[in-house]
PDB file of N, CA and C in Angstrom:
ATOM      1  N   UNK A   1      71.217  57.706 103.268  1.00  0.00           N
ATOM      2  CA  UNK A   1      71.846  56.963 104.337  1.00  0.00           C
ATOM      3  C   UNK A   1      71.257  57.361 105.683  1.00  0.00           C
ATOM      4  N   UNK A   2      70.983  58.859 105.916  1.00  0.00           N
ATOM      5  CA  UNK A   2      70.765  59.047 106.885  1.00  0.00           C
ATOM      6  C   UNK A   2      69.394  58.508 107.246  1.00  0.00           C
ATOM      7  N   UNK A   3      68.320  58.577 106.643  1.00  0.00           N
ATOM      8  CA  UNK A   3      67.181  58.192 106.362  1.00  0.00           C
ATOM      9  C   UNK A   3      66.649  56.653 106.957  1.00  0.00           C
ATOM     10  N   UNK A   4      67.635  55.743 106.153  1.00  0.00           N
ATOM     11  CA  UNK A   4      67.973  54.017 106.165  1.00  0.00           C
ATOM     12  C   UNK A   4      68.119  54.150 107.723  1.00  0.00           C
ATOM     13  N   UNK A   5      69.276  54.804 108.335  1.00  0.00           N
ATOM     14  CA  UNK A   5      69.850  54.249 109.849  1.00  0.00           C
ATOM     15  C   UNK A   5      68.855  54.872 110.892  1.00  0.00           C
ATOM     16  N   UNK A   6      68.030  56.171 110.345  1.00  0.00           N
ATOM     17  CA  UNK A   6      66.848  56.570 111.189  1.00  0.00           C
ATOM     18  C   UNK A   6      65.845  55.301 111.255  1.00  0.00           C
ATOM     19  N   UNK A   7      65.528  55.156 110.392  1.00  0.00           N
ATOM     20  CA  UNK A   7      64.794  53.605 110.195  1.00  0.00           C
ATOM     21  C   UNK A   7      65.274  52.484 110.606  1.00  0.00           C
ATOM     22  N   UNK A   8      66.416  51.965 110.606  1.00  0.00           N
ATOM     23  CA  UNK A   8      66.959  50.818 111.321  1.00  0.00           C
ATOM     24  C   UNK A   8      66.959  51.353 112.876  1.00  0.00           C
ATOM     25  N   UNK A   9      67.320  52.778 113.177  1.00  0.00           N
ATOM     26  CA  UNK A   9      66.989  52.883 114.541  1.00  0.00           C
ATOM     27  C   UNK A   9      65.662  52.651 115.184  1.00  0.00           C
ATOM     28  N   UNK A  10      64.952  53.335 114.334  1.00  0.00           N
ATOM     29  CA  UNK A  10      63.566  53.088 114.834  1.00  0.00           C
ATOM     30  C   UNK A  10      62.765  52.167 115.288  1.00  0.00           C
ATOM     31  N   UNK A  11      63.544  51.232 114.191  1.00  0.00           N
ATOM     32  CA  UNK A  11      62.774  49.778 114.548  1.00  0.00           C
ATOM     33  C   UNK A  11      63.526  48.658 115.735  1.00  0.00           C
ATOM     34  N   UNK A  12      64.516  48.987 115.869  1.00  0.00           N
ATOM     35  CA  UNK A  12      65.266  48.222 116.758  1.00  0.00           C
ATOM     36  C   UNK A  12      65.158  48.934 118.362  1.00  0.00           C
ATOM     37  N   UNK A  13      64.814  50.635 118.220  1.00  0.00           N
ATOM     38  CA  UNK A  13      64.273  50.560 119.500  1.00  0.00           C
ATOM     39  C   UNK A  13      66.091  51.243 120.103  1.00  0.00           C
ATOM     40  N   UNK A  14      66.653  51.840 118.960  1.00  0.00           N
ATOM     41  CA  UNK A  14      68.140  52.511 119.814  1.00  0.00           C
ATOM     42  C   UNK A  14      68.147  53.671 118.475  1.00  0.00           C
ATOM     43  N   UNK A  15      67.025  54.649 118.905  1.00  0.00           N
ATOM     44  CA  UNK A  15      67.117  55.846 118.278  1.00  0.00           C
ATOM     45  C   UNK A  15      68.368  56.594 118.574  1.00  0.00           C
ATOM     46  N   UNK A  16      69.210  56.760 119.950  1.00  0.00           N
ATOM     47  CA  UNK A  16      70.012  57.686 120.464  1.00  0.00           C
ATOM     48  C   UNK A  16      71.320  57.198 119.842  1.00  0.00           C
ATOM     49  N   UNK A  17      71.774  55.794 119.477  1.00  0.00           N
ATOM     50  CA  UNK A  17      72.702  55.113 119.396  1.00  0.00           C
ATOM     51  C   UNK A  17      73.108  55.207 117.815  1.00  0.00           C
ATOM     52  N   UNK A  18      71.730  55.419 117.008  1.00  0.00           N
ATOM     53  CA  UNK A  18      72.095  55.951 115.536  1.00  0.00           C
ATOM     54  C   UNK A  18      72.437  56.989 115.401  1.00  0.00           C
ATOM     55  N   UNK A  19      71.934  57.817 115.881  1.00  0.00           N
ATOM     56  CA  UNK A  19      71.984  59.568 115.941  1.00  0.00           C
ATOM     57  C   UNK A  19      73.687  59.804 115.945  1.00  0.00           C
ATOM     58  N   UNK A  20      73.993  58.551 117.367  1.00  0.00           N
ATOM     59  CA  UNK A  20      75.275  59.183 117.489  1.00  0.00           C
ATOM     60  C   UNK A  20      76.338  58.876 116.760  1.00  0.00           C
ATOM     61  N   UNK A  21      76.371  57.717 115.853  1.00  0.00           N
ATOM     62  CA  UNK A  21      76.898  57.203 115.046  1.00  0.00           C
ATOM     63  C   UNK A  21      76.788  57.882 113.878  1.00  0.00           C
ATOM     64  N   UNK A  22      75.938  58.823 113.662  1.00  0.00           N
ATOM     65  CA  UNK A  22      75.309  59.676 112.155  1.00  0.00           C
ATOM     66  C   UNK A  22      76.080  60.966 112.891  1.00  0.00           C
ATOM     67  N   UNK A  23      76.220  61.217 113.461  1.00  0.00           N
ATOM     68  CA  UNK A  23      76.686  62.428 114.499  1.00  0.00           C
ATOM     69  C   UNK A  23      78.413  62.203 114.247  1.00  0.00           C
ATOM     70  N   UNK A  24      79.026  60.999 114.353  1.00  0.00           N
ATOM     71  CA  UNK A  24      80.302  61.162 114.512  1.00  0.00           C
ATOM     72  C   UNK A  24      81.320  60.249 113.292  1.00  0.00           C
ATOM     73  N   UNK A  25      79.505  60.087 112.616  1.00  0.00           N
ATOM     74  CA  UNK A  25      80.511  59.838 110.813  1.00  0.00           C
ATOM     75  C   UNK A  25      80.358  61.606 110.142  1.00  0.00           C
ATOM     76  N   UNK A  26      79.372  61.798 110.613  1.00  0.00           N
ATOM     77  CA  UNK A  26      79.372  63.628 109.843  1.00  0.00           C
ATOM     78  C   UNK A  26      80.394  64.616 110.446  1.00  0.00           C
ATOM     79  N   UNK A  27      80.777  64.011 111.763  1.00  0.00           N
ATOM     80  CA  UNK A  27      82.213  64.611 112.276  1.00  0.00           C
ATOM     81  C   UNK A  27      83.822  64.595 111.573  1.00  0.00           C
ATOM     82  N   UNK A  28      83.323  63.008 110.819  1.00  0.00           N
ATOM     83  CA  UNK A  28      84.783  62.891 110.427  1.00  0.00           C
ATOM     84  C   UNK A  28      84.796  63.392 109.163  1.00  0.00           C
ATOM     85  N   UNK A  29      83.714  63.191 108.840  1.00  0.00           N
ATOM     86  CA  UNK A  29      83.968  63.674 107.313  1.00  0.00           C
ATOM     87  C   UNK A  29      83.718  64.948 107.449  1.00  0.00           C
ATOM     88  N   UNK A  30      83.516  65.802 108.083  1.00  0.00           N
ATOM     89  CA  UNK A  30      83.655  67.559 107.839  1.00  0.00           C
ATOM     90  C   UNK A  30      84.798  67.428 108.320  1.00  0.00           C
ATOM     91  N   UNK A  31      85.806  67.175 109.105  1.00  0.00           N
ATOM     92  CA  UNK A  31      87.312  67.037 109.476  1.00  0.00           C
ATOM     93  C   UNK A  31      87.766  66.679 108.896  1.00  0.00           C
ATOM     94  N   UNK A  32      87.704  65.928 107.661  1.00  0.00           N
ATOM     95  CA  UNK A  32      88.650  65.373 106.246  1.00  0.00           C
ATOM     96  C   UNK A  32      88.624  66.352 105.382  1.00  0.00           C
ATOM     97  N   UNK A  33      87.333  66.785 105.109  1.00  0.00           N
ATOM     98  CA  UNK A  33      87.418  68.187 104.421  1.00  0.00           C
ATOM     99  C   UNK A  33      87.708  69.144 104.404  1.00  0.00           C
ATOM    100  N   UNK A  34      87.649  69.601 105.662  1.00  0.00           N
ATOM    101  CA  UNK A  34      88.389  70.678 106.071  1.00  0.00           C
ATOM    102  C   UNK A  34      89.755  70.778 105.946  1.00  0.00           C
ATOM    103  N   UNK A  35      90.209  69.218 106.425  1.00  0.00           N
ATOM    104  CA  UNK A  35      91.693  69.362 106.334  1.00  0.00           C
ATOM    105  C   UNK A  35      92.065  69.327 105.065  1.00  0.00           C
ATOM    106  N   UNK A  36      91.250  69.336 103.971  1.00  0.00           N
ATOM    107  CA  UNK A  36      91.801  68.637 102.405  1.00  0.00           C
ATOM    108  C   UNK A  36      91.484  70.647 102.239  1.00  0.00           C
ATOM    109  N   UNK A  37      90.267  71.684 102.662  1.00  0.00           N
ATOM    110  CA  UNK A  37      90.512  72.803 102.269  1.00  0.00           C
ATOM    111  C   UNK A  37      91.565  73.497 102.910  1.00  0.00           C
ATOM    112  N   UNK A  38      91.829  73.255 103.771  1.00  0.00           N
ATOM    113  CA  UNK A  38      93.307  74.124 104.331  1.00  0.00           C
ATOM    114  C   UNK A  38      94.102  73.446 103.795  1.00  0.00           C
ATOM    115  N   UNK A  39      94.691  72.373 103.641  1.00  0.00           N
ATOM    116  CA  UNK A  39      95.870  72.117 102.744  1.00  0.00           C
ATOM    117  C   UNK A  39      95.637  72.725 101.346  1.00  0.00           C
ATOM    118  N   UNK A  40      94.974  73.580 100.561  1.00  0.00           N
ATOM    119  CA  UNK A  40      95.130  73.678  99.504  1.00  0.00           C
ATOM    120  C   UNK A  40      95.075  75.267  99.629  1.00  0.00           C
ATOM    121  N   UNK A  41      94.755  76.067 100.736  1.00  0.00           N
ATOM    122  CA  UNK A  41      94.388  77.378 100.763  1.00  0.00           C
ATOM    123  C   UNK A  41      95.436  77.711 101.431  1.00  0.00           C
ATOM    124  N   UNK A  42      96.469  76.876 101.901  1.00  0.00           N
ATOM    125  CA  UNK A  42      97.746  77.290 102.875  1.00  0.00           C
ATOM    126  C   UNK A  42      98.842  78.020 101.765  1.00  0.00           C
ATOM    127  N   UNK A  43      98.995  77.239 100.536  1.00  0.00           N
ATOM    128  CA  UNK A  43      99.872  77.501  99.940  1.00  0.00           C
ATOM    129  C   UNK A  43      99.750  78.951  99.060  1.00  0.00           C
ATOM    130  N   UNK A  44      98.419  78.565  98.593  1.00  0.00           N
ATOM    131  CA  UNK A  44      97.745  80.306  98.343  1.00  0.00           C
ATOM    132  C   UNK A  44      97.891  81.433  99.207  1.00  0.00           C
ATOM    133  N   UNK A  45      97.867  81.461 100.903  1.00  0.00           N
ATOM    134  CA  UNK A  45      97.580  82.068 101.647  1.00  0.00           C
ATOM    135  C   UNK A  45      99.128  82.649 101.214  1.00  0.00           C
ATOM    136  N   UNK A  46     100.331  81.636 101.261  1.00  0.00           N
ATOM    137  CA  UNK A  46     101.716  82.071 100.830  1.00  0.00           C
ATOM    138  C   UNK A  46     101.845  82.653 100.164  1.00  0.00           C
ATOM    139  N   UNK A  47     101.838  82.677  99.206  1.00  0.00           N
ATOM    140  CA  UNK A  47     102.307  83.041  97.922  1.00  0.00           C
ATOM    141  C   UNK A  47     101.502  84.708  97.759  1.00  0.00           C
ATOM    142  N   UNK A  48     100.049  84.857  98.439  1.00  0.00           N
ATOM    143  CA  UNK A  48      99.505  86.111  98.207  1.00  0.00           C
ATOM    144  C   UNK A  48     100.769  86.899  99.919  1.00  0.00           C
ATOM    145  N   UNK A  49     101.128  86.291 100.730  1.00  0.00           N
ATOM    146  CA  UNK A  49     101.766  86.935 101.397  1.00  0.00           C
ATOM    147  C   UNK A  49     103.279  87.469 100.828  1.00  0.00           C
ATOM    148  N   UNK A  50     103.660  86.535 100.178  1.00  0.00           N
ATOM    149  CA  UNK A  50     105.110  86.432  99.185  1.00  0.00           C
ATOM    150  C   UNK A  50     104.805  87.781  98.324  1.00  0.00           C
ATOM    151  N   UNK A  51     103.641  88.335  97.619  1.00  0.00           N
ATOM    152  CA  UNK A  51     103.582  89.179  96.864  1.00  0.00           C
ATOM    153  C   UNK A  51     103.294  90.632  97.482  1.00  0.00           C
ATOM    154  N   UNK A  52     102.296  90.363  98.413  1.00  0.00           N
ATOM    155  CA  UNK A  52     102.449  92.133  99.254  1.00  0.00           C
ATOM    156  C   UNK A  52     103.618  91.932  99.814  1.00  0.00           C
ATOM    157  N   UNK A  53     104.557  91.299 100.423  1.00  0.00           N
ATOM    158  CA  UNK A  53     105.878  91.953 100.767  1.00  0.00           C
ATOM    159  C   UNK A  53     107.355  92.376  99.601  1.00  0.00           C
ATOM    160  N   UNK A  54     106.619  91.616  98.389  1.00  0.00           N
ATOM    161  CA  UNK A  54     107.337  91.871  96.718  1.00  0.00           C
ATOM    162  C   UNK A  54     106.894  93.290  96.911  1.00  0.00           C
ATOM    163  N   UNK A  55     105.918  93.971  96.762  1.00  0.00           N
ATOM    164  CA  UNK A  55     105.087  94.877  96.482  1.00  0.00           C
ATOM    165  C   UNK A  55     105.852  96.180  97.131  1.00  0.00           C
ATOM    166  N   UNK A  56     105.998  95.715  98.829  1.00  0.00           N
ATOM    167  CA  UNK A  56     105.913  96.688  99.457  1.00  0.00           C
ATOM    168  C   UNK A  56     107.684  97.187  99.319  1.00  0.00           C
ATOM    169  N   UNK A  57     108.889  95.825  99.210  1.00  0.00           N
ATOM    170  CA  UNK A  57     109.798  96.269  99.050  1.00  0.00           C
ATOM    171  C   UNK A  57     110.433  97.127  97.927  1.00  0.00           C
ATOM    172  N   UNK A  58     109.671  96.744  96.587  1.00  0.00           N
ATOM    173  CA  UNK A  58     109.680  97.477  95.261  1.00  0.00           C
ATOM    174  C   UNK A  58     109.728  98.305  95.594  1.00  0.00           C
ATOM    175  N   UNK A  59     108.224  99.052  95.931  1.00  0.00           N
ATOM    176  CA  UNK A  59     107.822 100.306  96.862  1.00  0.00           C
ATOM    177  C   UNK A  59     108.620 101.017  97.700  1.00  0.00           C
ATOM    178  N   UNK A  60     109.328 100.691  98.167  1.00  0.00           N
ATOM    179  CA  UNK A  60     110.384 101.005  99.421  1.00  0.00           C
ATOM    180  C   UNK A  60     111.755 101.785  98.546  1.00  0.00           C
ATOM    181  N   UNK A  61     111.849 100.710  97.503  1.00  0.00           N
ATOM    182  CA  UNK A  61     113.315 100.813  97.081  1.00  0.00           C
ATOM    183  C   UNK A  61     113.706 101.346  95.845  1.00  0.00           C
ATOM    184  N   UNK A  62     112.416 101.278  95.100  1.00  0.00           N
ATOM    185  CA  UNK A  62     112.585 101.990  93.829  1.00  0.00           C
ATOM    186  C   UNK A  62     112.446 103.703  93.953  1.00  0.00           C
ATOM    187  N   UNK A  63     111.889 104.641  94.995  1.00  0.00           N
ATOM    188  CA  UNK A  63     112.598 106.160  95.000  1.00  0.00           C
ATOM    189  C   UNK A  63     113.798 106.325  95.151  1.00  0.00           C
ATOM    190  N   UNK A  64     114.576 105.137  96.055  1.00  0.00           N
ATOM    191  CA  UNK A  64     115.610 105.212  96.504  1.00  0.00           C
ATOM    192  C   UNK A  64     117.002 105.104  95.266  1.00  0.00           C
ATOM    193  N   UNK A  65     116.703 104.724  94.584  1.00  0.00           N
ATOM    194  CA  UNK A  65     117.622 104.326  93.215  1.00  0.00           C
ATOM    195  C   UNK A  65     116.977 105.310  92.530  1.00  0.00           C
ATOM    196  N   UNK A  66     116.040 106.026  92.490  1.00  0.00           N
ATOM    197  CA  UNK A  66     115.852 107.155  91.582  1.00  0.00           C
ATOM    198  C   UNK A  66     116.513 108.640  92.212  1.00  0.00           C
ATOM    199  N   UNK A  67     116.435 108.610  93.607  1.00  0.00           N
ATOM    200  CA  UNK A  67     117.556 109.794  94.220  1.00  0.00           C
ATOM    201  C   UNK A  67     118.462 109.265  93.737  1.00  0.00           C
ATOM    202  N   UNK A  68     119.113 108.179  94.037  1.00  0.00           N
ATOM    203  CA  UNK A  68     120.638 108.180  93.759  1.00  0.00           C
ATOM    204  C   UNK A  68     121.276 108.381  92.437  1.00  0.00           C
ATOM    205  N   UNK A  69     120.080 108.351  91.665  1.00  0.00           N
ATOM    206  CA  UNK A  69     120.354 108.713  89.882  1.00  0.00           C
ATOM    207  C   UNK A  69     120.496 109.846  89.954  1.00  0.00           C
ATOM    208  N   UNK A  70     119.672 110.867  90.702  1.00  0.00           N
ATOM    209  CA  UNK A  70     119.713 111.980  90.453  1.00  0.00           C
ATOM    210  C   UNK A  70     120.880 112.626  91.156  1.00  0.00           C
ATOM    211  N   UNK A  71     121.592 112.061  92.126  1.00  0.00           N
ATOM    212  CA  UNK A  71     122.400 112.667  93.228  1.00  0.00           C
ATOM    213  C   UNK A  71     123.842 112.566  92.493  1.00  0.00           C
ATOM    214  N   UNK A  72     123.975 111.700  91.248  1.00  0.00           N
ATOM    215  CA  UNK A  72     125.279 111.354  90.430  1.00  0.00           C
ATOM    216  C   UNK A  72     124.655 111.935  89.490  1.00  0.00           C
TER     217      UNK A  72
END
C-alpha cells in the first residue's frame, strides 16, 4: 500500500500530501492497537496486583495466629 500511494504521489506531483495521509493512517492504526494492548494487559496488571497484596497479607497474618496458638 505504501508503495502504490508513493507512486500515485509521484505521479500526480503531491508527494507531501501522500506522506501525510500514510503518516496519519499509520497513526490510527498504532492507536487502535495500542488501545486493543492495554485493554487486555489492564486486567492482568490487576489481578498480578490482587496477588502480591494476597501474598503480603498471608505474610503479615499467618505468625500472628501461630503466637496466638502458642500463647493458649
Amino acid at each position: 500500500m505504501v508503495t502504490q500511494m508513493l507512486a500515485v504521489g509521484e505521479e500526480t506531483g503531491s508527494m507531501d500530501q501522500m506522506l501525510h495521509k500514510l503518516a496519519d493512517f499509520y497513526d490510527d492504526e498504532i492507536a487502535a492497537k495500542l488501545k486493543a494492548i492495554t485493554s487486555i494487559i489492564e486486567p492482568l496488571m490487576m489481578i498480578m496486583v490482587g496477588v502480591i497484596v494476597g501474598v503480603v497479607v498471608v505474610s503479615m497474618y499467618l505468625p500472628m495466629f501461630k503466637i496466638f496458638e502458642l500463647v493458649q
